[in-house]
C-alpha atoms as a PDB file:
ATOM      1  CA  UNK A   1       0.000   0.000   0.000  1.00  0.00           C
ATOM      2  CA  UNK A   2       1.361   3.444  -0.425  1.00  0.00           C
ATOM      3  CA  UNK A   3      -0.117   6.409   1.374  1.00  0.00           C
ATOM      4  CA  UNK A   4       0.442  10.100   0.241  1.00  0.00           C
ATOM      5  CA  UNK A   5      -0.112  13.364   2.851  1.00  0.00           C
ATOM      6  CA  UNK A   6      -0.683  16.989   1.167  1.00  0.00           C
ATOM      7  CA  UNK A   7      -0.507  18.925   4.285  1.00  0.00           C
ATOM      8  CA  UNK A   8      -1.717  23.144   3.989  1.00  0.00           C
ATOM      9  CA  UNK A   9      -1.133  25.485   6.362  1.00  0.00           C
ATOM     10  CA  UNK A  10      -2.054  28.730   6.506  1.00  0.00           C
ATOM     11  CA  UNK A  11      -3.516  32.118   8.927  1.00  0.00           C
ATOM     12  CA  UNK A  12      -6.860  31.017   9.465  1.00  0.00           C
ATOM     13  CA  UNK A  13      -8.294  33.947   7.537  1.00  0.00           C
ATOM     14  CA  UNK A  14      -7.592  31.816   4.529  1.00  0.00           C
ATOM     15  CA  UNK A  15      -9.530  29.211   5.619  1.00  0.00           C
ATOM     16  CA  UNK A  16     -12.333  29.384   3.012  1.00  0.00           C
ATOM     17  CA  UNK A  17      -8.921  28.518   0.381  1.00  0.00           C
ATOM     18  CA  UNK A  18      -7.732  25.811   1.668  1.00  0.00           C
ATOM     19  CA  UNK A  19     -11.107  24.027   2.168  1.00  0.00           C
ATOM     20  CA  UNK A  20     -11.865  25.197  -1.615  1.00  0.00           C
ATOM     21  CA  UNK A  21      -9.269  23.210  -3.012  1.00  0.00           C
ATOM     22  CA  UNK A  22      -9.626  20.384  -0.580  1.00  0.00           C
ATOM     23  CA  UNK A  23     -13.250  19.898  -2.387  1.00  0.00           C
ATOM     24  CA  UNK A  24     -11.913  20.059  -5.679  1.00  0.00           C
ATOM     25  CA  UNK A  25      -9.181  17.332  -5.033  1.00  0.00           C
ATOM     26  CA  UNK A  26     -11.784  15.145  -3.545  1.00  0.00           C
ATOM     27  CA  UNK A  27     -14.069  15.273  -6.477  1.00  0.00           C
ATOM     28  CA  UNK A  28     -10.990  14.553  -8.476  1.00  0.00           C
ATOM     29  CA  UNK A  29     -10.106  11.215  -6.085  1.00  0.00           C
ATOM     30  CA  UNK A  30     -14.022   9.747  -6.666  1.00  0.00           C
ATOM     31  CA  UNK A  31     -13.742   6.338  -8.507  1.00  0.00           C
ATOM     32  CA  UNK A  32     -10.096   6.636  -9.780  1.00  0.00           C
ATOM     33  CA  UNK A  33      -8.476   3.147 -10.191  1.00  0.00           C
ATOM     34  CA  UNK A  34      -6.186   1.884  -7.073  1.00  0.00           C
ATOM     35  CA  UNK A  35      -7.745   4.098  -4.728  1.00  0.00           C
ATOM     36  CA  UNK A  36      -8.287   2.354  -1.882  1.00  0.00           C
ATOM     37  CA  UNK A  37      -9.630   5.775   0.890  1.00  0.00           C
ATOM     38  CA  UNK A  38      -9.127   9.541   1.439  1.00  0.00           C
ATOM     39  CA  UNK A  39      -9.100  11.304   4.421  1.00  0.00           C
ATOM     40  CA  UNK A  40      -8.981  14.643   5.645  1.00  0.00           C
ATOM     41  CA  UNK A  41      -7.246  15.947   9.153  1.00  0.00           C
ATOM     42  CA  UNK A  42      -7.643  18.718  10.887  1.00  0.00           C
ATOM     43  CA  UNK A  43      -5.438  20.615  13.106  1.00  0.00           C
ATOM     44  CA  UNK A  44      -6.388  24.631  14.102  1.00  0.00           C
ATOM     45  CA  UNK A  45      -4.685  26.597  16.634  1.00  0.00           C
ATOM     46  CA  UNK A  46      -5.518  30.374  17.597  1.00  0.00           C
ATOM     47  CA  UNK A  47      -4.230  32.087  14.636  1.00  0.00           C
ATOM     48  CA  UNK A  48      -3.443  29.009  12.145  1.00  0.00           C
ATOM     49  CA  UNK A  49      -5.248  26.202  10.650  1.00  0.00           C
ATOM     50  CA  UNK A  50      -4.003  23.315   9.236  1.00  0.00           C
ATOM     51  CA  UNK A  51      -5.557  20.647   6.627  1.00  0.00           C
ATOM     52  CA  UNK A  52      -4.073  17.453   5.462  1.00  0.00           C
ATOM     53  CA  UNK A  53      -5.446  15.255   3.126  1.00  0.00           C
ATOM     54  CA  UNK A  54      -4.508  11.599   2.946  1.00  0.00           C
ATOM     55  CA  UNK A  55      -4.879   8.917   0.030  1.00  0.00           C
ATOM     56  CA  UNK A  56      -3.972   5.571   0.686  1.00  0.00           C
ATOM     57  CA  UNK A  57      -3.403   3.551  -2.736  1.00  0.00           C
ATOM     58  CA  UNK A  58      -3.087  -0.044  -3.832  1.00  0.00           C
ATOM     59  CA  UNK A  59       0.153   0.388  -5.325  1.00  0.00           C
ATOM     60  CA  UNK A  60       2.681   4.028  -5.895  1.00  0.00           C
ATOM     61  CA  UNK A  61       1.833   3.097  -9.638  1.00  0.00           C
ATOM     62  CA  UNK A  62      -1.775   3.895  -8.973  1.00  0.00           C
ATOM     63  CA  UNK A  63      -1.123   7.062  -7.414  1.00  0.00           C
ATOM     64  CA  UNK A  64       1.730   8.269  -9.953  1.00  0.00           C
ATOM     65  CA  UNK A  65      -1.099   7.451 -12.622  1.00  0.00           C
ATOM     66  CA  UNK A  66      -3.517   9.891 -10.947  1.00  0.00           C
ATOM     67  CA  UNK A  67      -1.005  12.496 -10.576  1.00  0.00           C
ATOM     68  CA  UNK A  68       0.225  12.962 -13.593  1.00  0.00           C
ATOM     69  CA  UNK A  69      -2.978  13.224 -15.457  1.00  0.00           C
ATOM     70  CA  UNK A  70      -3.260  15.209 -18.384  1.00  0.00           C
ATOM     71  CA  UNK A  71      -5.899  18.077 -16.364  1.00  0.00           C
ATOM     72  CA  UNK A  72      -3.527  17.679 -13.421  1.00  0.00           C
ATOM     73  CA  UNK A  73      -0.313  19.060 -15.109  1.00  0.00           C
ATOM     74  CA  UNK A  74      -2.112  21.527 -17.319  1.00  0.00           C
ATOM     75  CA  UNK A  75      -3.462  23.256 -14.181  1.00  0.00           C
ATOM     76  CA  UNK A  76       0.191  23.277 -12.678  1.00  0.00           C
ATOM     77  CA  UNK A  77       1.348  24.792 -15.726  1.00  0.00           C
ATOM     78  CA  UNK A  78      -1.107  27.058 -15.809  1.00  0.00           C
ATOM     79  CA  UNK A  79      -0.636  27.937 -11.888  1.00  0.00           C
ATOM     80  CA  UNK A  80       2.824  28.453 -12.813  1.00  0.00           C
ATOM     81  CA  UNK A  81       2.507  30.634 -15.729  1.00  0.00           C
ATOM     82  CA  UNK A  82       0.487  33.038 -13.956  1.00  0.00           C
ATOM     83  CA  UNK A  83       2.411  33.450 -11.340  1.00  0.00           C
ATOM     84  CA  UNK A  84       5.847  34.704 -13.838  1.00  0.00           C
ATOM     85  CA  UNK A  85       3.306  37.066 -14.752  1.00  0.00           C
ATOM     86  CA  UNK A  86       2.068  38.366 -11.892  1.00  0.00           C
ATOM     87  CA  UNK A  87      -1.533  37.864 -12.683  1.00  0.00           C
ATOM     88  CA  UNK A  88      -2.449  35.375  -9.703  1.00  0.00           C
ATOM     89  CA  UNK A  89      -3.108  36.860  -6.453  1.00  0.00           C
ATOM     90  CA  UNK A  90      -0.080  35.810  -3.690  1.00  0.00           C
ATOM     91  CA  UNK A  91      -1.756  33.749  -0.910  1.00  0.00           C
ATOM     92  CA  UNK A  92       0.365  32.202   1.579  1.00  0.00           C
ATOM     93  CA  UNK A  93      -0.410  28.367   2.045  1.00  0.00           C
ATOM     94  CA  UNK A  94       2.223  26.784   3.470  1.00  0.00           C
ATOM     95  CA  UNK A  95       2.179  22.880   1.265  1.00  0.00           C
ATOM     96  CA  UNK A  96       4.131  19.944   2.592  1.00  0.00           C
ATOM     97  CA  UNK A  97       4.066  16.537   0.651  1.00  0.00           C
ATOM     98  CA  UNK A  98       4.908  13.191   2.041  1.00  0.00           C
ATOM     99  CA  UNK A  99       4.579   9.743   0.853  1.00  0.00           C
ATOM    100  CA  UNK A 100       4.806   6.709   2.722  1.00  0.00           C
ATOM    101  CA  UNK A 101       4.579   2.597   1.648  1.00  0.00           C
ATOM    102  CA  UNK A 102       3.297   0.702   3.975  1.00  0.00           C
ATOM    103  CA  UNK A 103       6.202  -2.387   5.492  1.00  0.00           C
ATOM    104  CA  UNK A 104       6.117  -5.332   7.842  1.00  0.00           C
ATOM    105  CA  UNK A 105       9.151  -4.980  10.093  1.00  0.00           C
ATOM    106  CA  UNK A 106       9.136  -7.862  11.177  1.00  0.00           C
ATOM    107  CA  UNK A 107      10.913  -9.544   8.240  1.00  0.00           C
ATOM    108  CA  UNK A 108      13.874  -7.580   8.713  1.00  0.00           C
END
């Protein structure tokens, strides 16, 4: 099993953003091949919030094959391309990624 974490952080004004794309990656995750669950975590303090959203996967195959969709990459580039220009607002979400595979210690 592999198991991938997209963790964002941000003031808690931005709230509404974070939950935003949260939504849209969830509608993205609904009957996509290897997908075994998602979850979502949350974690808020005074002044910050924190999301995380976690997809566990039959295989790293299965979730390579969902991230690097066609609609995926285009939106990166297009992310990306706005921001050289200037033309996409500056919102401070703090994004960690981790990815895990799941291993029985006790064979080693």
């Amino acid at each position: 099993m592999f198991i991938s974490q997209a963790c964002f952080e941000g003031d808690k004004i931005i709230e509404h953003k974070i939950i935003t794309k949260l939504q849209k990656t969830m509608k993205e995750t609904i009957d996509v091949e290897g997908l075994i669950s998602t979850d979502c975590w949350l974690k808020e303090n005074k002044d910050r919030i924190e999301y995380v959203f976690v997809t566990k996967w039959k295989s790293k195959d299965h979730f390579k094959k969902w991230l690097t969709r066609e609609e995926h990459v285009e939106e990166h580039k297009e992310m990306n391309k706005q921001k050289k220009q200037g033309s996409q607002e500056e919102v401070k979400i703090n994004k960690t990624l981790r990815q895990y595979e799941i291993v029985d210690i006790s064979l080693f």
